[in-house]
Protein backbone atom coordinates (compact mmCIF):
# COMPACT_ATOMS: atom_id res chain seq x y z
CA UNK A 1 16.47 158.25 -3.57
CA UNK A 2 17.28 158.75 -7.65
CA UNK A 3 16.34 155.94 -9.52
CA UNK A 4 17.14 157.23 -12.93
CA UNK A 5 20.16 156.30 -13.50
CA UNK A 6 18.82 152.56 -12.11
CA UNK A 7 19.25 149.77 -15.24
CA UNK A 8 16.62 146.56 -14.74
CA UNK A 9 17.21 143.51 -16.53
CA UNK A 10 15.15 140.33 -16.86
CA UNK A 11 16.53 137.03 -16.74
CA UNK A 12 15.79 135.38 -19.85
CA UNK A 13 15.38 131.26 -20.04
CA UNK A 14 18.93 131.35 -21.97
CA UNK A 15 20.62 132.03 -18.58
CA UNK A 16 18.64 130.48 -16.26
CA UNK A 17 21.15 128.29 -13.96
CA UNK A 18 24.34 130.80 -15.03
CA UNK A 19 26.48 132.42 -12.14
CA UNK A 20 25.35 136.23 -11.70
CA UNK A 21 28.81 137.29 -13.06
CA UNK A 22 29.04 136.06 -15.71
CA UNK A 23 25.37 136.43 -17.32
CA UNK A 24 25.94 140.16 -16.11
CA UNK A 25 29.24 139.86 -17.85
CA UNK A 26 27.56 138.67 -20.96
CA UNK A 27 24.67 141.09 -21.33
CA UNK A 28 26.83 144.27 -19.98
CA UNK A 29 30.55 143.73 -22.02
CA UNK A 30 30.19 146.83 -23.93
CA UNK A 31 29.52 148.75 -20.57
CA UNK A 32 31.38 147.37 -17.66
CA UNK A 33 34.70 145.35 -17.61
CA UNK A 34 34.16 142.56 -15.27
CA UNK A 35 36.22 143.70 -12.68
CA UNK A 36 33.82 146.62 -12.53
CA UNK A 37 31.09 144.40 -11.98
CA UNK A 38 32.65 142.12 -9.20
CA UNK A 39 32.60 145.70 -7.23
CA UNK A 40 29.11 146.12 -7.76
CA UNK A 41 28.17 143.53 -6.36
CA UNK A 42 30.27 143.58 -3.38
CA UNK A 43 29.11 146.92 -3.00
CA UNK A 44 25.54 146.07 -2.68
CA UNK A 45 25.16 147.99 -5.93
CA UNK A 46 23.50 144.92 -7.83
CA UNK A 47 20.33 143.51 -6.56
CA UNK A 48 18.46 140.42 -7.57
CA UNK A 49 15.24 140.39 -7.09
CA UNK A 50 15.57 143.75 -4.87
CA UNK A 51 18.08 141.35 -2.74
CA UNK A 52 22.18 141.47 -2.20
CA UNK A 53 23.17 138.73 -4.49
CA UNK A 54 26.67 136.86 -4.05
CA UNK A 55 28.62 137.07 -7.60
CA UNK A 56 28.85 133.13 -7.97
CA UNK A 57 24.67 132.45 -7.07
CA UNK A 58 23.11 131.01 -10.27
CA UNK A 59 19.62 132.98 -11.20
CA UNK A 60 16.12 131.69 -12.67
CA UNK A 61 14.35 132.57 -15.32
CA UNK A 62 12.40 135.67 -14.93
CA UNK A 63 15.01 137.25 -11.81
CA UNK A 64 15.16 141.14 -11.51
CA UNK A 65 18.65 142.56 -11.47
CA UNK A 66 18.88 146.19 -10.65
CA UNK A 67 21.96 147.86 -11.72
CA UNK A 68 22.59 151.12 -9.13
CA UNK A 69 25.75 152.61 -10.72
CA UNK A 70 27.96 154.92 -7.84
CA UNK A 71 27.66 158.64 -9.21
CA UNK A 72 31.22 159.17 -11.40
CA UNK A 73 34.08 159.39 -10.07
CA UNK A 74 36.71 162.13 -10.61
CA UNK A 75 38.94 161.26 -13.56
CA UNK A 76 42.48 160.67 -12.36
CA UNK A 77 43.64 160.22 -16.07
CA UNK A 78 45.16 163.38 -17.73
CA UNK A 79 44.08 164.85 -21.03
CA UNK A 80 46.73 164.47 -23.79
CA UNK A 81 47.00 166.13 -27.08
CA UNK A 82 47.71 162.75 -29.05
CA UNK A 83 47.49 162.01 -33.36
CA UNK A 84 43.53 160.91 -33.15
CA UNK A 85 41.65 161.39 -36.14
CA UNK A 86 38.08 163.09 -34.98
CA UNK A 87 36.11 161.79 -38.32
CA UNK A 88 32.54 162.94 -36.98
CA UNK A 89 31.47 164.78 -33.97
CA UNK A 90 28.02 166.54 -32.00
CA UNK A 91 26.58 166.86 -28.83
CA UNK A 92 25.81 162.98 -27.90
CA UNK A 93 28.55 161.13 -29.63
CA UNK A 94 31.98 161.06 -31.69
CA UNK A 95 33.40 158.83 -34.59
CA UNK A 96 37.21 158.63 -33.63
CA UNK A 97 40.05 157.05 -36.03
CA UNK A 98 42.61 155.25 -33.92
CA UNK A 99 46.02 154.72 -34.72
CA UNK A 100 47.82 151.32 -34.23
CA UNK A 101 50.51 151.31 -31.16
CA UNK A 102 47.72 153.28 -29.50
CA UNK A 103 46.10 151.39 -26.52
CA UNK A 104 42.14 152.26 -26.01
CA UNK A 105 42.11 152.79 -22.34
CA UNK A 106 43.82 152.92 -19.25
CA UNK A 107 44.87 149.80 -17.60
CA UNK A 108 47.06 148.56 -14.71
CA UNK A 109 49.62 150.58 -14.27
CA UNK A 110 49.26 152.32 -17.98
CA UNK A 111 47.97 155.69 -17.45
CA UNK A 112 49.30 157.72 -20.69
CA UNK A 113 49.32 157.73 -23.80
CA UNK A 114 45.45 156.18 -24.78
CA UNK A 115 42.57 156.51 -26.78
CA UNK A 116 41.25 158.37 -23.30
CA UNK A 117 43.78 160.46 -22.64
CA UNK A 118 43.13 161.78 -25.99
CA UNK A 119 40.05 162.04 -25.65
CA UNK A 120 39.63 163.94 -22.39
CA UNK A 121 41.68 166.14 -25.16
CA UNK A 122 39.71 166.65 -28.16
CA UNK A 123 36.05 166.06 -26.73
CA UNK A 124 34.16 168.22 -24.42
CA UNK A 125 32.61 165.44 -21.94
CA UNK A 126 32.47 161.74 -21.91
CA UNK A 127 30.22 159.37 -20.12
CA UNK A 128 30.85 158.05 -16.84
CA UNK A 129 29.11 154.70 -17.53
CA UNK A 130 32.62 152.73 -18.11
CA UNK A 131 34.36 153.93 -14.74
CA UNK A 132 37.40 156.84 -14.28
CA UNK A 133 39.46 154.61 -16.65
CA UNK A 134 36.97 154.16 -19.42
CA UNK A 135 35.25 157.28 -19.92
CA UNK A 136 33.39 157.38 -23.12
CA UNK A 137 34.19 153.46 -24.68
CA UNK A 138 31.65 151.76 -25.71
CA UNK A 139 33.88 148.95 -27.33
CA UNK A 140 37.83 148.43 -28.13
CA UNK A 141 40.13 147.76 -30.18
CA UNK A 142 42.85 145.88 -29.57
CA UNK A 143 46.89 148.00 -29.21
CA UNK A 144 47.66 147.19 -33.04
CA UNK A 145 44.47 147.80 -34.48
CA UNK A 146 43.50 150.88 -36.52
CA UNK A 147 40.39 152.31 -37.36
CA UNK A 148 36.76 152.96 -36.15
CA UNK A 149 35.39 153.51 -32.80
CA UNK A 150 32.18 155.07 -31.35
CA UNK A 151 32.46 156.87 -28.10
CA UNK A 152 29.67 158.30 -26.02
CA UNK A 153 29.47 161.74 -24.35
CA UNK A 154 26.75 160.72 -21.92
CA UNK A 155 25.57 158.20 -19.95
CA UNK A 156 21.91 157.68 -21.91
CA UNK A 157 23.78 157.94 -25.34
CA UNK A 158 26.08 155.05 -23.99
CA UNK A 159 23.75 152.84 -22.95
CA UNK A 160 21.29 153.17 -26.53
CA UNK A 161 24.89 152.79 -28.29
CA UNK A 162 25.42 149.79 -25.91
CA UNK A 163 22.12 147.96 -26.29
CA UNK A 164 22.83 148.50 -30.52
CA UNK A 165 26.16 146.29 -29.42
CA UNK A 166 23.78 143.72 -27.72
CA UNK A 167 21.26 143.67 -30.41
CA UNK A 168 23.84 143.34 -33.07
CA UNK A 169 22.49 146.37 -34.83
CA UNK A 170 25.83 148.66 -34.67
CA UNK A 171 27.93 147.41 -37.72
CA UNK A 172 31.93 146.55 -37.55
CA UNK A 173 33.69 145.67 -41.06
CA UNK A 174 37.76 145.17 -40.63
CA UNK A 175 40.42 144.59 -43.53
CA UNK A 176 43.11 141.58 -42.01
CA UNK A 177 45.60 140.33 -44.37
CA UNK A 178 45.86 136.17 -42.93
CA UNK A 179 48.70 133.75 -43.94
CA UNK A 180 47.98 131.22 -46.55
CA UNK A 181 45.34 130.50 -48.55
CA UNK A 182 42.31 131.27 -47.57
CA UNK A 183 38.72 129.77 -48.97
CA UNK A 184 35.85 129.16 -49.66
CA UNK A 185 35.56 132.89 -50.78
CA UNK A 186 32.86 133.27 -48.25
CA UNK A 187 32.28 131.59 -44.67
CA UNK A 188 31.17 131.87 -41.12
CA UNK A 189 33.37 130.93 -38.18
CA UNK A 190 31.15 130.38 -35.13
CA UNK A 191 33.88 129.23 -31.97
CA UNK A 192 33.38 130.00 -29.00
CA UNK A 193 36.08 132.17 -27.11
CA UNK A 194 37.45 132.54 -23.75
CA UNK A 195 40.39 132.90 -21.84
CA UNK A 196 43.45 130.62 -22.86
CA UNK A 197 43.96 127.98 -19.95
CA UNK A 198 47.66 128.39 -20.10
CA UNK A 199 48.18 131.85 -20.91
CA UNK A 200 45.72 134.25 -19.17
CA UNK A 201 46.76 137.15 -21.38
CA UNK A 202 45.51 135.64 -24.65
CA UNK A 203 42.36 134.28 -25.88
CA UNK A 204 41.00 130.93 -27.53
CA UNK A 205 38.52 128.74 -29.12
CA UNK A 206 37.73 127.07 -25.91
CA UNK A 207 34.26 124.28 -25.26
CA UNK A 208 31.92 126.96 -22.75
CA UNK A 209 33.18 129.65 -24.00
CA UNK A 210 31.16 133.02 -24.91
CA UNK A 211 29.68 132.55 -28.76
CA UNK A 212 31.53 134.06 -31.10
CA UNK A 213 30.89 134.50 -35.30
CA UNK A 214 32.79 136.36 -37.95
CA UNK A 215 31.68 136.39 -41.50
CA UNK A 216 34.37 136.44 -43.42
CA UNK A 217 34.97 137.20 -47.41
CA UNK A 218 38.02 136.64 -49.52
CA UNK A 219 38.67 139.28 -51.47
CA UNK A 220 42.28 137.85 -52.78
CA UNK A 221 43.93 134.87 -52.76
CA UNK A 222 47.58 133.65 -52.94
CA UNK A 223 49.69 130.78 -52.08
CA UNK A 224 51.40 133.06 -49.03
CA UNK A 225 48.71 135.42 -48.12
CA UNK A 226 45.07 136.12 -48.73
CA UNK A 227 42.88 139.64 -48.19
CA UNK A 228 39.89 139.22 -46.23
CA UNK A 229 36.83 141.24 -45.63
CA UNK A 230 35.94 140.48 -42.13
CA UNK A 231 31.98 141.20 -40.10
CA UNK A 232 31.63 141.02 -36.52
CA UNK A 233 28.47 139.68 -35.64
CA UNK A 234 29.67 139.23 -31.78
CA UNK A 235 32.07 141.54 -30.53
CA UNK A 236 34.44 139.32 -28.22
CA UNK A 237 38.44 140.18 -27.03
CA UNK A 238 40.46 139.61 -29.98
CA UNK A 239 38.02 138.06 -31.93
CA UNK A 240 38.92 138.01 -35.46
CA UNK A 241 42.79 137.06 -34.34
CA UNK A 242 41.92 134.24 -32.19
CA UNK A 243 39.11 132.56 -35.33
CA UNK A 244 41.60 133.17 -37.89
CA UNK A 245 44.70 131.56 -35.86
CA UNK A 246 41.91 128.77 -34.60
CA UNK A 247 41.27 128.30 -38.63
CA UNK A 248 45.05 127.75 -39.57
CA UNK A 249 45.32 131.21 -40.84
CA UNK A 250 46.75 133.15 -38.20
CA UNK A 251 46.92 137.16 -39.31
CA UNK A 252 50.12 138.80 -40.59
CA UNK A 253 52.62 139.75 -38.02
CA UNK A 254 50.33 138.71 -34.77
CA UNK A 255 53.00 137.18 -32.92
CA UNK A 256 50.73 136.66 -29.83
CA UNK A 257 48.49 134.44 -32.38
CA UNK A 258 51.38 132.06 -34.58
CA UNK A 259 51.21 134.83 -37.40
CA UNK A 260 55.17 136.46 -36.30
CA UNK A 261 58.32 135.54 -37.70
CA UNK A 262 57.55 131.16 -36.97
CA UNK A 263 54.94 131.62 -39.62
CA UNK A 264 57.66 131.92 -42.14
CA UNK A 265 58.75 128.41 -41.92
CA UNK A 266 55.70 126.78 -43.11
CA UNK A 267 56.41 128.28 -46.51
CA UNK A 268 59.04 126.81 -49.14
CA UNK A 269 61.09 128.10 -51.71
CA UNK A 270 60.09 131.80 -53.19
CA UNK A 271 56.90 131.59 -51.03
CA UNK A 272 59.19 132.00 -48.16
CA UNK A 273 60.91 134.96 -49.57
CA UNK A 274 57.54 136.29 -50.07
CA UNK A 275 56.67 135.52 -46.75
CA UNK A 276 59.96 137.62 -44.95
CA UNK A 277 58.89 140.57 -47.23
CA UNK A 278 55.29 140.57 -45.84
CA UNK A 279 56.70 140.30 -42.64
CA UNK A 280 58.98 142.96 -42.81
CA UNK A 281 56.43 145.81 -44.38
CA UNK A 282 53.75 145.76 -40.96
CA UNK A 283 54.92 145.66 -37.66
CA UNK A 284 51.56 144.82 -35.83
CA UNK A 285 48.38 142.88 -36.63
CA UNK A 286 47.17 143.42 -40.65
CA UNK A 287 43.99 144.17 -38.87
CA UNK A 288 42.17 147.93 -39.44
CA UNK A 289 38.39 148.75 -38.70
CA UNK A 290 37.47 150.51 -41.90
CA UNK A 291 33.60 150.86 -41.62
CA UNK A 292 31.40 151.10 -38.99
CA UNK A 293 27.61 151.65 -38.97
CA UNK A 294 24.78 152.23 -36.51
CA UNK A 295 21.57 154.34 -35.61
CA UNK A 296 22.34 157.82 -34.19
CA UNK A 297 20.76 156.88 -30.79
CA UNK A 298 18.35 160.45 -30.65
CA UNK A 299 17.98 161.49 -34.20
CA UNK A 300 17.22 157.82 -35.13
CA UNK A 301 19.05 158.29 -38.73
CA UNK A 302 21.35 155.62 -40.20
CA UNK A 303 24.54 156.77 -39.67
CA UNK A 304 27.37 155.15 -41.65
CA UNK A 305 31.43 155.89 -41.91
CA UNK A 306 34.66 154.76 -43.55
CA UNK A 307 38.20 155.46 -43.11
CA UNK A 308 41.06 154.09 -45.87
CA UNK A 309 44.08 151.74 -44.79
CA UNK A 310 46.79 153.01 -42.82
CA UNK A 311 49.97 153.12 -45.09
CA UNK A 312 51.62 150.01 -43.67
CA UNK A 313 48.58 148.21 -44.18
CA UNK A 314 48.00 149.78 -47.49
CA UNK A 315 51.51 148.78 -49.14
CA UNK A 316 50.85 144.92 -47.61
CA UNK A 317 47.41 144.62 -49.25
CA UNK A 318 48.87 146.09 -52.51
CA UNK A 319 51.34 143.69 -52.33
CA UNK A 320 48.71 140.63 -51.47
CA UNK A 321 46.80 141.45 -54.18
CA UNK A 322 49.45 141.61 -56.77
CA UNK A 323 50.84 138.23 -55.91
CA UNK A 324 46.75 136.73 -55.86
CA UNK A 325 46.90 137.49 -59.37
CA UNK A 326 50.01 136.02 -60.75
């Protein structure tokens, strides 16, 4: 029997008395969805304690759960020659730009047109870690968002790019442009966030809900709009749009998150002039992941990258920062 590709974790006191699921849902985000896990464990794949474990049983301190992934399956997603910007490339790993409009990976019945299909494209392998619909991702971004992502080749440089997640170690930094005005000029949101209990497609500030933190820094100020530096120092869905909204200061143009065209009305006179002309010069989230850092996982070098605004976002902050200092 091959036990290499076995993963052992060790229940720490922090989860002692959690449901299997969801600890393994906690400590493995960046590496299974939890759908993936659920299988796992009905497929015997996940032991505890060198036992079959149901998904719901609560474990102790100091449990053993093995991990035996299946051996990959054969892609059934295409290769696509789609606009991806390659910013850094070798033999473990790749640095990809991602355009907004663009989702990251297959889902449902969505099978073109993503980050993966573009991938299988321009790279030559991906790990199998994530399953035949998420070859390569160690984390997302959401449809709208630009910028930075890190994608493994193989399976041991996606679980040392992984545990960097876990550790908080591998570095996020995002531009968002957020309605009114926004202070102190620096703070820490820390909200927990989980699924919204009317709307299972969204996300919210909700009591149990995974731990979440942003650090946030305004970098302009004005009456309609305010630029903001934003750090991820957890790495949940929709993160940034769902502390921002929870703070009063939904993001530009997120309809999902009260930042679309009812944001508008809570400005008067000019300001809501203003307001229609942001509106009208982004059509998605004024969100883009500019910077991204981390530790190459085998050379052991700091490795750090950057990528400007998108022109949409661009002309917005131009504009925000003109009107900050009027």
């Amino acid at each position: 029997m091959d036990r290499s590709s076995w993963r052992v974790l060790e229940i720490g006191p922090e989860s002692a008395g959690t449901r299997l699921d969801r600890v393994l849902a906690d400590l493995l985000s960046a590496e299974y969805s939890r759908s993936r896990l659920a299988r796992l464990i009905r497929d015997g794949r996940i032991l505890v304690n060198g036992r079959r474990a149901r998904a719901g049983a609560p474990v102790a301190e100091g449990d053993s759960v093995t991990i035996d992934p299946p051996e990959p399956e054969e892609s059934e997603i295409t290769a696509e020659d789609l606009p991806i910007g390659v910013v850094y490339e070798d033999d473990r790993l790749a640095v990809v730009n991602k355009p907004a409009g663009m989702v990251t990976h297959p889902a449902g019945p969505l099978r073109t047109g993503t980050l993966v299909n573009a991938l299988l494209f321009r790279l030559d392998g991906l790990s199998g870690i994530g399953g035949v619909l998420r070859p390569g991702i160690v984390h997302r971004l959401d449809k709208g968002t630009t910028g930075l992502l890190v994608v493994a080749k193989d399976d041991a440089c996606h679980r040392l790019l992984s545990a960097q997640l876990e550790d908080r170690t591998l570095s996020r930094v995002y531009t968002a442009v957020a309605w009114g005005r926004v202070g102190p000029d620096r703070f820490t949101i820390d909200a927990p966030i989980g699924r919204h209990r009317r709307d299972r497609k969204r996300m919210a500030v909700v009591e149990g809900g995974r731990d979440a933190r942003s650090h946030i820094e305004v970098e302009a100020a004005g009456s309609v709009a305010s630029l903001l530096t934003v750090q991820l120092e957890t790495g949940r869905t929709h993160q940034i749009r769902v502390h921002l909204a929870h703070r009063g200061h939904a993001m530009v143009a997120d309809s999902d998150y009260g930042g679309g065209d009812r944001s508008v009305r809570r400005f008067q006179g000019p300001d809501r002039g203003t307001a229609r002309r942001y509106l009208g010069m982004i059509e998605r989230p004024a969100l883009h992941a500019g910077r991204i850092g981390f530790r190459h996982p085998f050379r052991r070098e700091a490795m750090a990258f950057e990528v400007p605004l998108p022109e949409d976002l661009a002309a917005l902050v131009r504009e925000v920062r003109r009107r900050a200092g009027e």
